[in-house]
PDB file of N, CA and C in Angstrom:
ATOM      1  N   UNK A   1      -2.495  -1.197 -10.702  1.00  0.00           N
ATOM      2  CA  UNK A   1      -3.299  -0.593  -9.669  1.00  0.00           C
ATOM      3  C   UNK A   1      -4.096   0.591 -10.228  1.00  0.00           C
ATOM      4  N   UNK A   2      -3.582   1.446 -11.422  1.00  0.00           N
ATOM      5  CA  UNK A   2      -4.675   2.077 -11.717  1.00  0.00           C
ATOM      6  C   UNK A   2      -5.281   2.152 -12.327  1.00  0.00           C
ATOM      7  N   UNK A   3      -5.497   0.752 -13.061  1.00  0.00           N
ATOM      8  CA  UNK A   3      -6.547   0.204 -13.777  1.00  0.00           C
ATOM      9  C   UNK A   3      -7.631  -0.093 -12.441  1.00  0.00           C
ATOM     10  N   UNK A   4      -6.987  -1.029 -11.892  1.00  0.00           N
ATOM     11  CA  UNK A   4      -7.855  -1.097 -10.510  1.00  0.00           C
ATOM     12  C   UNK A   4      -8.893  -0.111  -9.871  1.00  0.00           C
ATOM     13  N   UNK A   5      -8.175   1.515  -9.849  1.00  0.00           N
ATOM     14  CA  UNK A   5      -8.615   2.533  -9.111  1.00  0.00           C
ATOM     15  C   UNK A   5      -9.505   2.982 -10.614  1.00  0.00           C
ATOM     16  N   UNK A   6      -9.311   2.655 -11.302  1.00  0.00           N
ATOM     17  CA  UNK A   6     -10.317   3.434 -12.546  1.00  0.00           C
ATOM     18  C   UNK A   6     -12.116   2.852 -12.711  1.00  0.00           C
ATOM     19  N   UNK A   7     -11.639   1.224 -12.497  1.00  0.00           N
ATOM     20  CA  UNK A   7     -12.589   0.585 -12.512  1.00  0.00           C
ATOM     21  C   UNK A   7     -13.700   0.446 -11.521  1.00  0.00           C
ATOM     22  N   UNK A   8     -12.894   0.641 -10.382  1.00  0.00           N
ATOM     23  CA  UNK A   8     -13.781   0.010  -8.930  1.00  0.00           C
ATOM     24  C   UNK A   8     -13.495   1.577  -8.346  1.00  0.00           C
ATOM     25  N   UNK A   9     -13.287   2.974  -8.478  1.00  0.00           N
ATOM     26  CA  UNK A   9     -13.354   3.937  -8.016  1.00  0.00           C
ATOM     27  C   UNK A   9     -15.318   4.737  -7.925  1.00  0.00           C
ATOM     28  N   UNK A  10     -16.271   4.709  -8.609  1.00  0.00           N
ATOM     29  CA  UNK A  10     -17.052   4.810  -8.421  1.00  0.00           C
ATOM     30  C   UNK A  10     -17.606   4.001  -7.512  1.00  0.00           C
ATOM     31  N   UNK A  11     -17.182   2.860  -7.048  1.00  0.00           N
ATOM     32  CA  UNK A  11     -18.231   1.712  -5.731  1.00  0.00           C
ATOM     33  C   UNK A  11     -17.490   2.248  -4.744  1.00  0.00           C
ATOM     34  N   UNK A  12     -16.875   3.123  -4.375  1.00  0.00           N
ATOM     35  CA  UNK A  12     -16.140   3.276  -3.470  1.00  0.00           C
ATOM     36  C   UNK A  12     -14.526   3.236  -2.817  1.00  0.00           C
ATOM     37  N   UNK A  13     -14.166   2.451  -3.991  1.00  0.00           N
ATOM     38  CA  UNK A  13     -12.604   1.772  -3.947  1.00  0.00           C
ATOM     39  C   UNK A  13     -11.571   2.895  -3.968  1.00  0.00           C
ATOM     40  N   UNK A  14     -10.915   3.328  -2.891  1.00  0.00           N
ATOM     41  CA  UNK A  14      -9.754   4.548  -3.078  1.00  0.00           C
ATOM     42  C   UNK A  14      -8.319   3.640  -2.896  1.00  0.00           C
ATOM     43  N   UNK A  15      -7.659   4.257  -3.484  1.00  0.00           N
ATOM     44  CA  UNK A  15      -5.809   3.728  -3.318  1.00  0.00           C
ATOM     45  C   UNK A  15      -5.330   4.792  -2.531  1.00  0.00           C
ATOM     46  N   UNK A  16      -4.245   4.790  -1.377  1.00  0.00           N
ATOM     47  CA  UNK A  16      -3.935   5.798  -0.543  1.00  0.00           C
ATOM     48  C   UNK A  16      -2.386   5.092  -1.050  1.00  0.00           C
ATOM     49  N   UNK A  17      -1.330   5.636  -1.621  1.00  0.00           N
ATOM     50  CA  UNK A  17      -0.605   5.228  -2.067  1.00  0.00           C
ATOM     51  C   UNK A  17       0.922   5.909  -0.930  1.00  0.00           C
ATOM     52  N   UNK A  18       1.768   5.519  -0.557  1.00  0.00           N
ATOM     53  CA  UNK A  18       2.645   6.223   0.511  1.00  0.00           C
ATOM     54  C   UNK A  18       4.406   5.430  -0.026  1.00  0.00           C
ATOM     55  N   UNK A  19       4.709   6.845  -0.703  1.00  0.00           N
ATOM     56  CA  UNK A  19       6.086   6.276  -1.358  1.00  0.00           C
ATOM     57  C   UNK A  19       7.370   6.136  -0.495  1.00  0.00           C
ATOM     58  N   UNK A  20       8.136   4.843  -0.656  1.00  0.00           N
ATOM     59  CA  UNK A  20       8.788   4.898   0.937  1.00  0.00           C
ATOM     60  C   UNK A  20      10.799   4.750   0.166  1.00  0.00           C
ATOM     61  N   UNK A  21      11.221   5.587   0.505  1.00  0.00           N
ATOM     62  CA  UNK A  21      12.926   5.134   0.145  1.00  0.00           C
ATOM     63  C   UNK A  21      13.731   4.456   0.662  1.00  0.00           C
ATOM     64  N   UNK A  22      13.410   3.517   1.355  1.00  0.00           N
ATOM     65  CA  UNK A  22      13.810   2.285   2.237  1.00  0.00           C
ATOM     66  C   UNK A  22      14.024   1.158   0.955  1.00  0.00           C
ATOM     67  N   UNK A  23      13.669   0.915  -0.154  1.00  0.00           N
ATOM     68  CA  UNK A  23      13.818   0.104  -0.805  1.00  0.00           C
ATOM     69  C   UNK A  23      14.847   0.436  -2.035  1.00  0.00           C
ATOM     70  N   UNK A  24      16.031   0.176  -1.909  1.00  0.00           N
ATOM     71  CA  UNK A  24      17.162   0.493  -2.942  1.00  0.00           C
ATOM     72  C   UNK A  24      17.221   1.477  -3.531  1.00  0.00           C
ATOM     73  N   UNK A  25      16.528   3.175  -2.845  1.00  0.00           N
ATOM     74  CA  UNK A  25      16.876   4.364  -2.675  1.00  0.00           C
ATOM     75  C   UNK A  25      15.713   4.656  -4.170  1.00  0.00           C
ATOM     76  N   UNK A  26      14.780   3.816  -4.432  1.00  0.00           N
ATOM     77  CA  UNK A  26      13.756   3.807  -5.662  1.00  0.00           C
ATOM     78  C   UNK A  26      12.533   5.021  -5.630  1.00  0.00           C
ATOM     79  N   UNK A  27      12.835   5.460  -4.532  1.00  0.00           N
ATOM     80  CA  UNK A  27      11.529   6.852  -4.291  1.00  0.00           C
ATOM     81  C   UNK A  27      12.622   7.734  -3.567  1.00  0.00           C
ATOM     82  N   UNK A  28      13.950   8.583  -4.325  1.00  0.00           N
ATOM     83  CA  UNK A  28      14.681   9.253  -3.735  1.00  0.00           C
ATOM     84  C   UNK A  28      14.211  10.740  -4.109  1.00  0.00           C
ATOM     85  N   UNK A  29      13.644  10.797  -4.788  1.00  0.00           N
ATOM     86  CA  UNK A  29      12.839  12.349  -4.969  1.00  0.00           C
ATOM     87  C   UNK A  29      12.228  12.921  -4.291  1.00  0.00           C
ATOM     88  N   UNK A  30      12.019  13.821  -4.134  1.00  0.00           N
ATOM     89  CA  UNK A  30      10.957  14.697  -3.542  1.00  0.00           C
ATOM     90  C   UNK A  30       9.426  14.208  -3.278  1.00  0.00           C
ATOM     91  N   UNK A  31       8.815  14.631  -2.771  1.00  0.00           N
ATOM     92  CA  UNK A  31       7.049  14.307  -3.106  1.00  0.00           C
ATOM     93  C   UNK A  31       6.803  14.709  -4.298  1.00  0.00           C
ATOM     94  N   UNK A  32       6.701  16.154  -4.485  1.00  0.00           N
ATOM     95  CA  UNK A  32       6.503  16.788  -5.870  1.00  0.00           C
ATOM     96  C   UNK A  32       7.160  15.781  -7.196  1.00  0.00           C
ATOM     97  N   UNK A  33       8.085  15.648  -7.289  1.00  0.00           N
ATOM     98  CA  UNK A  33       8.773  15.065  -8.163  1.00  0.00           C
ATOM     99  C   UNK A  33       8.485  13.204  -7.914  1.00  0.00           C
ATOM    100  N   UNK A  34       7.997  12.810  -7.209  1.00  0.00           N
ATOM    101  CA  UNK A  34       7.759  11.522  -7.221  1.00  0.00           C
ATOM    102  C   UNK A  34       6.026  11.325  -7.812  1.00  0.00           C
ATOM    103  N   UNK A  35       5.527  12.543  -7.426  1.00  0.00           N
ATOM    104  CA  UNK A  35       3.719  12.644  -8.140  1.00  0.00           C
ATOM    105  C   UNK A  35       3.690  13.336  -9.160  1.00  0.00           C
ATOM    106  N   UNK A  36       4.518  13.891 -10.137  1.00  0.00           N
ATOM    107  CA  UNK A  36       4.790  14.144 -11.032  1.00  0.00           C
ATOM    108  C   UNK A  36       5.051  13.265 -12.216  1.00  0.00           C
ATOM    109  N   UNK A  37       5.951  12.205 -11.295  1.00  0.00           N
ATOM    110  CA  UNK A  37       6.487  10.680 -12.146  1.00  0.00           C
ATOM    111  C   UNK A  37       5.300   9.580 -12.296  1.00  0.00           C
ATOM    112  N   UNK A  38       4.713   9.502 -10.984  1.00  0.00           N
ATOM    113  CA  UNK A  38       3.813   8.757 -11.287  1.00  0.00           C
ATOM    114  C   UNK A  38       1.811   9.313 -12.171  1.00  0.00           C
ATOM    115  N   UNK A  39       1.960  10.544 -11.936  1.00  0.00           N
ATOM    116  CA  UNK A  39       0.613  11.193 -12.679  1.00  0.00           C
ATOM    117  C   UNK A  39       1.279  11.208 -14.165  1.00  0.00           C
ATOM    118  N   UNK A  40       2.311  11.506 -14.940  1.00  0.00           N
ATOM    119  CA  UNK A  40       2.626  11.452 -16.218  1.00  0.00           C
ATOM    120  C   UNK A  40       3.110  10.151 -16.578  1.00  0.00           C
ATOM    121  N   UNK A  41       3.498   9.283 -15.964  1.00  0.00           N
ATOM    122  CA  UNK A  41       4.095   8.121 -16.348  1.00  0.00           C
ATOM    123  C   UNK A  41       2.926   6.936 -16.336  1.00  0.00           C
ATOM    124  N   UNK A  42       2.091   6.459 -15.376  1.00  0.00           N
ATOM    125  CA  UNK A  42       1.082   5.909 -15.187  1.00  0.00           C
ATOM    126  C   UNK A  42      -0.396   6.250 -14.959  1.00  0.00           C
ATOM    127  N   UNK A  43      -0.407   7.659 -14.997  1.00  0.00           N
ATOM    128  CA  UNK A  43      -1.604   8.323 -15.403  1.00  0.00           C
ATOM    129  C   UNK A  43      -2.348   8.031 -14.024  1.00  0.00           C
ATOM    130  N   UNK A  44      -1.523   7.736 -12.826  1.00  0.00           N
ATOM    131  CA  UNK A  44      -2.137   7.497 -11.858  1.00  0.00           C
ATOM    132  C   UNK A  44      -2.937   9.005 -11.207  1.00  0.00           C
ATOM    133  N   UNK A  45      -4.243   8.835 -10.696  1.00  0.00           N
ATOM    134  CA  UNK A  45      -5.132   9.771 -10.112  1.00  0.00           C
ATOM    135  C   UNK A  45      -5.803   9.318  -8.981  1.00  0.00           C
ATOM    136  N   UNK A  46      -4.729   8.800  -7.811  1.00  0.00           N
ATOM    137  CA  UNK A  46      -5.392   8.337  -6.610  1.00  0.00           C
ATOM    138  C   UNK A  46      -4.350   9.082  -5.600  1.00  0.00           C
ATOM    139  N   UNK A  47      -4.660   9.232  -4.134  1.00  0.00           N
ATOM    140  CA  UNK A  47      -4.157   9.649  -3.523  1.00  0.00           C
ATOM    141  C   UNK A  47      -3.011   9.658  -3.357  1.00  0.00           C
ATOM    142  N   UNK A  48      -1.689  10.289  -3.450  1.00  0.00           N
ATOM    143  CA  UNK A  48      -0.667  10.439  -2.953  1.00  0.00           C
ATOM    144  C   UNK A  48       0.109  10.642  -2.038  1.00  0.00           C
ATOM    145  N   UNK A  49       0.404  10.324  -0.934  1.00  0.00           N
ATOM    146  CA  UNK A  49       0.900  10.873   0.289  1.00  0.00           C
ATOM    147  C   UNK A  49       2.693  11.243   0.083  1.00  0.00           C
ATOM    148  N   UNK A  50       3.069  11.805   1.190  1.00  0.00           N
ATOM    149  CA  UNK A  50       4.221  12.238   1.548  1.00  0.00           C
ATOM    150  C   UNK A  50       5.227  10.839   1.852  1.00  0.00           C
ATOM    151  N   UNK A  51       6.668  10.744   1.680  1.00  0.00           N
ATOM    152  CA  UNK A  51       6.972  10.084   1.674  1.00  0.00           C
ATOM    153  C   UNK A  51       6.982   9.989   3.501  1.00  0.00           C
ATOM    154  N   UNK A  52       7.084   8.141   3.365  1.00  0.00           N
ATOM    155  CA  UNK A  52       7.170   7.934   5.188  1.00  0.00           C
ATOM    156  C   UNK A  52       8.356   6.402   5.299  1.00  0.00           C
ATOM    157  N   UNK A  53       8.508   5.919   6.371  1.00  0.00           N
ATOM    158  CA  UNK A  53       9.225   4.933   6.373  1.00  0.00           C
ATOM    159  C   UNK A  53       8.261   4.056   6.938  1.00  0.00           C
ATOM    160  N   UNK A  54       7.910   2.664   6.409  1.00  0.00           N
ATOM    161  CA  UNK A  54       7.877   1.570   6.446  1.00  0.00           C
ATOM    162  C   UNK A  54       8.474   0.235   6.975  1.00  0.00           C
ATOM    163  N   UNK A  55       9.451   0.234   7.501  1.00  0.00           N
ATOM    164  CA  UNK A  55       9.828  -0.604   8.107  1.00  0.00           C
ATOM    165  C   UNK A  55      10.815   0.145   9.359  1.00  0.00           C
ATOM    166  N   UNK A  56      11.553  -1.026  10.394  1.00  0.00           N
ATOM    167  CA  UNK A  56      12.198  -0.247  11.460  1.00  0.00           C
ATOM    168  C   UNK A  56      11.706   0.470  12.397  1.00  0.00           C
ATOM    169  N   UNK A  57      12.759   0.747  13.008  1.00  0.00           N
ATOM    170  CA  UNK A  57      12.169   1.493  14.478  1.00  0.00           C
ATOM    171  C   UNK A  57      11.806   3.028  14.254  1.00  0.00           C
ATOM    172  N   UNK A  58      11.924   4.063  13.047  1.00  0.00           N
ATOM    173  CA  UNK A  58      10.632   4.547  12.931  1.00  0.00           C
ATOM    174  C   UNK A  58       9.833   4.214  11.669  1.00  0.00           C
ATOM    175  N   UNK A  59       9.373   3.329  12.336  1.00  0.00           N
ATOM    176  CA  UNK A  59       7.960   2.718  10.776  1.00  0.00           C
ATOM    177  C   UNK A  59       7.096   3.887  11.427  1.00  0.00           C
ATOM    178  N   UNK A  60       6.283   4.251  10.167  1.00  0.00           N
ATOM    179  CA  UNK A  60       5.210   5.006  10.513  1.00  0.00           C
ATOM    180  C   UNK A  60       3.778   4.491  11.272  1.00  0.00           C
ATOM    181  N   UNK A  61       3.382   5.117  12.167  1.00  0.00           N
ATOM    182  CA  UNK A  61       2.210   4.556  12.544  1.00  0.00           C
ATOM    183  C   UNK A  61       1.124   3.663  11.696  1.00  0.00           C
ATOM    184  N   UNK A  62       0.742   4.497  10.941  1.00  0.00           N
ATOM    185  CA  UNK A  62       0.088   3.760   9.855  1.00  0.00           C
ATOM    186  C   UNK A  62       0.577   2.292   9.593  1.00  0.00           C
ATOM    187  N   UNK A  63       1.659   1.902   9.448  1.00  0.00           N
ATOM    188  CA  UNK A  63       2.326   1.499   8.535  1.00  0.00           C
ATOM    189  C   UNK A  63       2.160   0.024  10.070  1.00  0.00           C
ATOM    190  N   UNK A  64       2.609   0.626  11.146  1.00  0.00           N
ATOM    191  CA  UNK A  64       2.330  -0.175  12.565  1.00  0.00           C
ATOM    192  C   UNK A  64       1.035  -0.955  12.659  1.00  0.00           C
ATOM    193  N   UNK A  65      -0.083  -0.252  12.214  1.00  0.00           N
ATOM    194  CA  UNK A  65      -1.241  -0.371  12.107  1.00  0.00           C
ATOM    195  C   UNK A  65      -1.681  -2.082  11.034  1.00  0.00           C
ATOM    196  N   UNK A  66      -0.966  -1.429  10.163  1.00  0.00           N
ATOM    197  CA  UNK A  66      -1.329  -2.094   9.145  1.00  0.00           C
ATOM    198  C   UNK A  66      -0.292  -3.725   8.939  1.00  0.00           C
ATOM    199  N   UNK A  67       0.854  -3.567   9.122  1.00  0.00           N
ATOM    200  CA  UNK A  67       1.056  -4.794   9.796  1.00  0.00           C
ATOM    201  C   UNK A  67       0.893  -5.755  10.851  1.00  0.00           C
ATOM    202  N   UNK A  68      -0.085  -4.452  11.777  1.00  0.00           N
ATOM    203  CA  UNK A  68       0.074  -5.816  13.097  1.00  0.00           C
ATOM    204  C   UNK A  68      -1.654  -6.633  12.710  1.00  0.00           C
ATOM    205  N   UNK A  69      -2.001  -5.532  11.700  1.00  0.00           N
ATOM    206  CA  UNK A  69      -3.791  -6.921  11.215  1.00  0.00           C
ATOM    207  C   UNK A  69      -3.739  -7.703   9.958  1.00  0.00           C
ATOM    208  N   UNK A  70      -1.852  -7.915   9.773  1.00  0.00           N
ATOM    209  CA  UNK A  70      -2.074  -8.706   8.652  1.00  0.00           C
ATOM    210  C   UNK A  70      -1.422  -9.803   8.888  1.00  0.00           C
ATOM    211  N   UNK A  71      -0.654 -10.950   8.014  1.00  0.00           N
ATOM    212  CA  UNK A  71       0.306 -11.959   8.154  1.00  0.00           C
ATOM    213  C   UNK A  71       1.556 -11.482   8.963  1.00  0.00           C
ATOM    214  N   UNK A  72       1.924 -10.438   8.350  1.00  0.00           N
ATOM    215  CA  UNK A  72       3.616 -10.192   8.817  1.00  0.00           C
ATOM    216  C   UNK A  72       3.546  -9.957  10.652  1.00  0.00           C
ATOM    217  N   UNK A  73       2.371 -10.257  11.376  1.00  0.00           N
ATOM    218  CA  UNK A  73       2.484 -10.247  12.574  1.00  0.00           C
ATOM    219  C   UNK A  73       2.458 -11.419  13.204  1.00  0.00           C
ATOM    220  N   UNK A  74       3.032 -11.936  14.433  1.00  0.00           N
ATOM    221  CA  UNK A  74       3.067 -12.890  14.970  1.00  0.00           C
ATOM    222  C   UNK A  74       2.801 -12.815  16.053  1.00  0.00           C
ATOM    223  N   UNK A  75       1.292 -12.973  16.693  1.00  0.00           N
ATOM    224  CA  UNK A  75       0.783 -12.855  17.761  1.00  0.00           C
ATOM    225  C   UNK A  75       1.461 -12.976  18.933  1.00  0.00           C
ATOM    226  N   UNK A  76       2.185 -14.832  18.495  1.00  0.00           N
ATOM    227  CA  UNK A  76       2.845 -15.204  19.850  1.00  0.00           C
ATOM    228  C   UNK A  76       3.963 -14.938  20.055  1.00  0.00           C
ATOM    229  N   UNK A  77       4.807 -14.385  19.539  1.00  0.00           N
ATOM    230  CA  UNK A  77       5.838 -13.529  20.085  1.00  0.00           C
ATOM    231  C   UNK A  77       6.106 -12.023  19.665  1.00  0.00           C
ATOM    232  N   UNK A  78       4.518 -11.722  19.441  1.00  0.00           N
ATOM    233  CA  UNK A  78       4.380 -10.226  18.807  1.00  0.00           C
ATOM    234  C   UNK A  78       5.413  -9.191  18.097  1.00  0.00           C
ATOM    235  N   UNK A  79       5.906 -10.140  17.098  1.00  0.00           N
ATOM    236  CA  UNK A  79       6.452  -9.297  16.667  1.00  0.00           C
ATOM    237  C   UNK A  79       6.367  -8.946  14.928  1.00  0.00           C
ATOM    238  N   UNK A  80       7.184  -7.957  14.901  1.00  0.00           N
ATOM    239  CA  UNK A  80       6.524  -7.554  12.972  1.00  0.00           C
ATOM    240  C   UNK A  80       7.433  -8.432  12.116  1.00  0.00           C
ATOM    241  N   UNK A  81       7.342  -8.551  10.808  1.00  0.00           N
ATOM    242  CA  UNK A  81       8.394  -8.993   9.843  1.00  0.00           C
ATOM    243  C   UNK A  81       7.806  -7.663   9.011  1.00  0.00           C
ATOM    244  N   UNK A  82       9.117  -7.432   8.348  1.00  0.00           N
ATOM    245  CA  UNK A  82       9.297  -5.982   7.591  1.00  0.00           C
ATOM    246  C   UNK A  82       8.488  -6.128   6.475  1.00  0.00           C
ATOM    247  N   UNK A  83       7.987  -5.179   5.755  1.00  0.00           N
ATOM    248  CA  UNK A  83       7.158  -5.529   4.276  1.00  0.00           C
ATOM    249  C   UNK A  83       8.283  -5.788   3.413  1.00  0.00           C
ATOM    250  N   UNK A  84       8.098  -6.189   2.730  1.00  0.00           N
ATOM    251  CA  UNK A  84       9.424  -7.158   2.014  1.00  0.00           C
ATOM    252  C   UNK A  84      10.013  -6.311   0.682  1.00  0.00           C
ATOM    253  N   UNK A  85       9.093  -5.230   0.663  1.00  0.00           N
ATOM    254  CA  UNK A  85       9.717  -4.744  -1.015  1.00  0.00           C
ATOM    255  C   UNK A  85       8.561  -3.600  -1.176  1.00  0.00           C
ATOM    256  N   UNK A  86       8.945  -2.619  -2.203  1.00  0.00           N
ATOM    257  CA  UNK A  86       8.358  -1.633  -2.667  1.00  0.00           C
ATOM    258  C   UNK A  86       6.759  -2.155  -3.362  1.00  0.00           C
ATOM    259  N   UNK A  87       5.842  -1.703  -3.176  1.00  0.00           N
ATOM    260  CA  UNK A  87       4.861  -1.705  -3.585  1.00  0.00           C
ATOM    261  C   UNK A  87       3.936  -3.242  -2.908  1.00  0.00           C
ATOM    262  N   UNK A  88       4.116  -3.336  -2.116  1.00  0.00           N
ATOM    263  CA  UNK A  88       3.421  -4.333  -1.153  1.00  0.00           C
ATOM    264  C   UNK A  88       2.245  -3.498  -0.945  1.00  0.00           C
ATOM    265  N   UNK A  89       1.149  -4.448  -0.863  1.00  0.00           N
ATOM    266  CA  UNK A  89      -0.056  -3.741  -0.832  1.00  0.00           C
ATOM    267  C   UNK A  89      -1.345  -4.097  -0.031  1.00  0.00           C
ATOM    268  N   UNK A  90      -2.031  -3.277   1.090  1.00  0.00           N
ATOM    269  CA  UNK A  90      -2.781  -3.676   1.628  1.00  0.00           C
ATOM    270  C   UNK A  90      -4.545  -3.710   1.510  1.00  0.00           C
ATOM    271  N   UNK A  91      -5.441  -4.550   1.669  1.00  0.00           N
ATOM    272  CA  UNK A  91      -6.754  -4.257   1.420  1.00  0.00           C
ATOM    273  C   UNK A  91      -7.237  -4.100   2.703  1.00  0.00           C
ATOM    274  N   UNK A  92      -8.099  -2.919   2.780  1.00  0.00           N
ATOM    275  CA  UNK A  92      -8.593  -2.732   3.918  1.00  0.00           C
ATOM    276  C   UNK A  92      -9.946  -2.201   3.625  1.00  0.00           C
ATOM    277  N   UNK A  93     -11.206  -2.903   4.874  1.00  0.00           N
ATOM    278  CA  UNK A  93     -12.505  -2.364   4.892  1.00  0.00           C
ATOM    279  C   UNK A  93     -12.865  -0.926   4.579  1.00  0.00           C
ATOM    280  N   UNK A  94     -14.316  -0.733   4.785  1.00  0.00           N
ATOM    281  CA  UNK A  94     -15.162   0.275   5.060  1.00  0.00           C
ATOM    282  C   UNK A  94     -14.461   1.000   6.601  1.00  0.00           C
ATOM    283  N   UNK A  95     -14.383  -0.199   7.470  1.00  0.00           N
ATOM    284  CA  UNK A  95     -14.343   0.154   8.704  1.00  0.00           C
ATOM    285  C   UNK A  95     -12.836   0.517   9.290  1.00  0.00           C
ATOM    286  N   UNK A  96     -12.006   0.125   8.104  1.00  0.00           N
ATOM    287  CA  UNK A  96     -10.377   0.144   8.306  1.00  0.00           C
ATOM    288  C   UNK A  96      -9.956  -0.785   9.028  1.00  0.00           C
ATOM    289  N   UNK A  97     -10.369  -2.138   9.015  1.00  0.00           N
ATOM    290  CA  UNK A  97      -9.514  -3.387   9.268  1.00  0.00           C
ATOM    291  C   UNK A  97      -8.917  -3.911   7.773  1.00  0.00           C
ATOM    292  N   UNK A  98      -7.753  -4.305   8.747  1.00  0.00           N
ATOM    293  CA  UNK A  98      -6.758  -5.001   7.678  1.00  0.00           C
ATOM    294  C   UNK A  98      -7.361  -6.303   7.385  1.00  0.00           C
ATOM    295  N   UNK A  99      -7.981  -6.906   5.796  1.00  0.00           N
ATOM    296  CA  UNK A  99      -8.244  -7.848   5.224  1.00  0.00           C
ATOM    297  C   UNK A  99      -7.147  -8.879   4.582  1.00  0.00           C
ATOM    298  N   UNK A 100      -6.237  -7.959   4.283  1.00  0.00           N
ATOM    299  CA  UNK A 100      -5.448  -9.090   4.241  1.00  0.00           C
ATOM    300  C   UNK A 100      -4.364  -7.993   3.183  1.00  0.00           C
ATOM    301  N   UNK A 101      -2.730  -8.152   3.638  1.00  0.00           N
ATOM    302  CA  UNK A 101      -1.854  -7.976   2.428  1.00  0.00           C
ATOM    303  C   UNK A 101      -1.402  -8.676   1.093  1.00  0.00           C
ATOM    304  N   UNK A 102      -0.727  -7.973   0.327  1.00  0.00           N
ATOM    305  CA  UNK A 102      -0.768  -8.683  -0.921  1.00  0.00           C
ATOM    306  C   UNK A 102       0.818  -8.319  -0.986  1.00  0.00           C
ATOM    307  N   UNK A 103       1.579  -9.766  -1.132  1.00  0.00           N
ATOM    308  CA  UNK A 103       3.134  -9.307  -1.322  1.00  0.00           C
ATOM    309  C   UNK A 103       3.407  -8.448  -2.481  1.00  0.00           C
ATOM    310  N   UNK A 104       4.551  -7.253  -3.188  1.00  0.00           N
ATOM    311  CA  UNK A 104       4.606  -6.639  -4.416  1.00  0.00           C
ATOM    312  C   UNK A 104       4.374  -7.965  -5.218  1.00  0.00           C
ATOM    313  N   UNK A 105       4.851  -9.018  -5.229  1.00  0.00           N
ATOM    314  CA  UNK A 105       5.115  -9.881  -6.527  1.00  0.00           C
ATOM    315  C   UNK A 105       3.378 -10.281  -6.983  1.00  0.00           C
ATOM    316  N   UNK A 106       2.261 -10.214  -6.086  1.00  0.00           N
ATOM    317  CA  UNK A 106       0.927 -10.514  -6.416  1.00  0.00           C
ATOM    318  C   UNK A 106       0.498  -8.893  -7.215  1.00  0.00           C
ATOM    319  N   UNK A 107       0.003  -9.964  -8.529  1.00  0.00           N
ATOM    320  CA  UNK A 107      -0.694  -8.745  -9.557  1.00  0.00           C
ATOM    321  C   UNK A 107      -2.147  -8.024  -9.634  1.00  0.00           C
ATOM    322  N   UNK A 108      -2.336  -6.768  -9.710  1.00  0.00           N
ATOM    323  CA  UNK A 108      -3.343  -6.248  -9.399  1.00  0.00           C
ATOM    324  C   UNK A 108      -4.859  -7.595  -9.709  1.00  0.00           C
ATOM    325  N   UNK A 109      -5.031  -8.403 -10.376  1.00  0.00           N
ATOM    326  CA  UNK A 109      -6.250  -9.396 -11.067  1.00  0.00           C
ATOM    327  C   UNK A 109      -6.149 -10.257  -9.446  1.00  0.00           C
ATOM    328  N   UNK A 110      -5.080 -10.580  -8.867  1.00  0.00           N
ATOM    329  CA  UNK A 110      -5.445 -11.236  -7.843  1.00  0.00           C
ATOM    330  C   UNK A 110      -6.285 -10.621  -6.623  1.00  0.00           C
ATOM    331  N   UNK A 111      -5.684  -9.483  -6.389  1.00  0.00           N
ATOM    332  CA  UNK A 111      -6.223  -8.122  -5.487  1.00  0.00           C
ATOM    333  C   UNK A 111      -7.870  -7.858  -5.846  1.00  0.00           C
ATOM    334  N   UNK A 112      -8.067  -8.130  -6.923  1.00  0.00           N
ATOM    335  CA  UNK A 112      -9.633  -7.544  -7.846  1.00  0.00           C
ATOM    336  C   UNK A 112     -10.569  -8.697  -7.206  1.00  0.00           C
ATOM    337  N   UNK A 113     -10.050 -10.502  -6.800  1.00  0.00           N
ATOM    338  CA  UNK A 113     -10.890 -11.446  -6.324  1.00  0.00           C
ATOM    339  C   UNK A 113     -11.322 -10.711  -5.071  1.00  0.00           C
ATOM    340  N   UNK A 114     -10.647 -10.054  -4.116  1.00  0.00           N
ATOM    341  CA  UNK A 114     -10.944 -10.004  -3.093  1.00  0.00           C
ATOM    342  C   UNK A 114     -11.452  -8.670  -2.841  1.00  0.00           C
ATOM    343  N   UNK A 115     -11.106  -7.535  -3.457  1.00  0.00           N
ATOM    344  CA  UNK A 115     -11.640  -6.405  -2.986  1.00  0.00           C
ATOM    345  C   UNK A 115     -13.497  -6.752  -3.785  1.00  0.00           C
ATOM    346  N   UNK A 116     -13.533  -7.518  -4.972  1.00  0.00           N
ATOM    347  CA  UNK A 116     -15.144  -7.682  -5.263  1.00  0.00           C
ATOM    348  C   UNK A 116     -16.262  -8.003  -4.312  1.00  0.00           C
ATOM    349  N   UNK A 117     -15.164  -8.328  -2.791  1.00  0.00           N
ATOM    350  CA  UNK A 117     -16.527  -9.322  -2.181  1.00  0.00           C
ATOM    351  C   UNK A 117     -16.140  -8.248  -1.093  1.00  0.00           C
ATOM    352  N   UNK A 118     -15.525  -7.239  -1.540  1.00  0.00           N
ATOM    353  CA  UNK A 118     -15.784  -6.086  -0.609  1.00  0.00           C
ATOM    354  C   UNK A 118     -17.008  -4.811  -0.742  1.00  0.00           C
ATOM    355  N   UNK A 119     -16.665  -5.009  -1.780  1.00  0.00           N
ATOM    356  CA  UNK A 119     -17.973  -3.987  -2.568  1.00  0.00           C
ATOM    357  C   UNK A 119     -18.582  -4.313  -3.107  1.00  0.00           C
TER     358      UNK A 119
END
């Protein structure tokens, strides 16, 4: 992903990245200490947020948002399926509709087909 954000960051392309400890206690640090790990370790330079929860009865709004305009929603009996794992990832417009999620196991080159015909 931050090859991703290096390449396609001048057309507009931002990563809003939101570290969540719901997944086998893998973001148990601090904020400070979790953007610390990832700016020296992956040289990442895209937005960082505060940690939030992601799944459950308090998922973060955002997080509400963003599953109910993707797959993991089910219109007809409206309900969510949880994001399945750490680093699940969403593409979203200019306008902030959800285009579509990308499970963690899909690699940033697949993500790159679709955000191109965004920008």
């Amino acid at each position: 992903m931050v090859k991703l954000h290096q390449k396609y960051r001048d057309r507009g392309f931002e990563i809003l990245a939101f570290p969540c400890n719901q997944f086998m206690g893998q973001e148990s640090g601090c904020d400070l200490d979790i953007k610390k790990f990832v700016t020296e370790k992956f040289k990442a330079e895209f937005r960082l947020f505060s940690k939030i929860v992601v799944n459950g009865q308090d998922c973060h709004p955002l997080y509400k948002y963003l599953r109910a305009g993707s797959n993991l929603y089910d219109p007809v009996t409206k309900t969510f399926q949880e994001i399945p794992w750490n680093f699940a990832k969403f593409l979203v417009d200019s306008e902030g509709k959800v285009v579509k999620m990308f499970p963690p196991s899909d690699a940033p080159e697949i993500i790159e087909t679709d955000l191109e015909k965004l920008l």
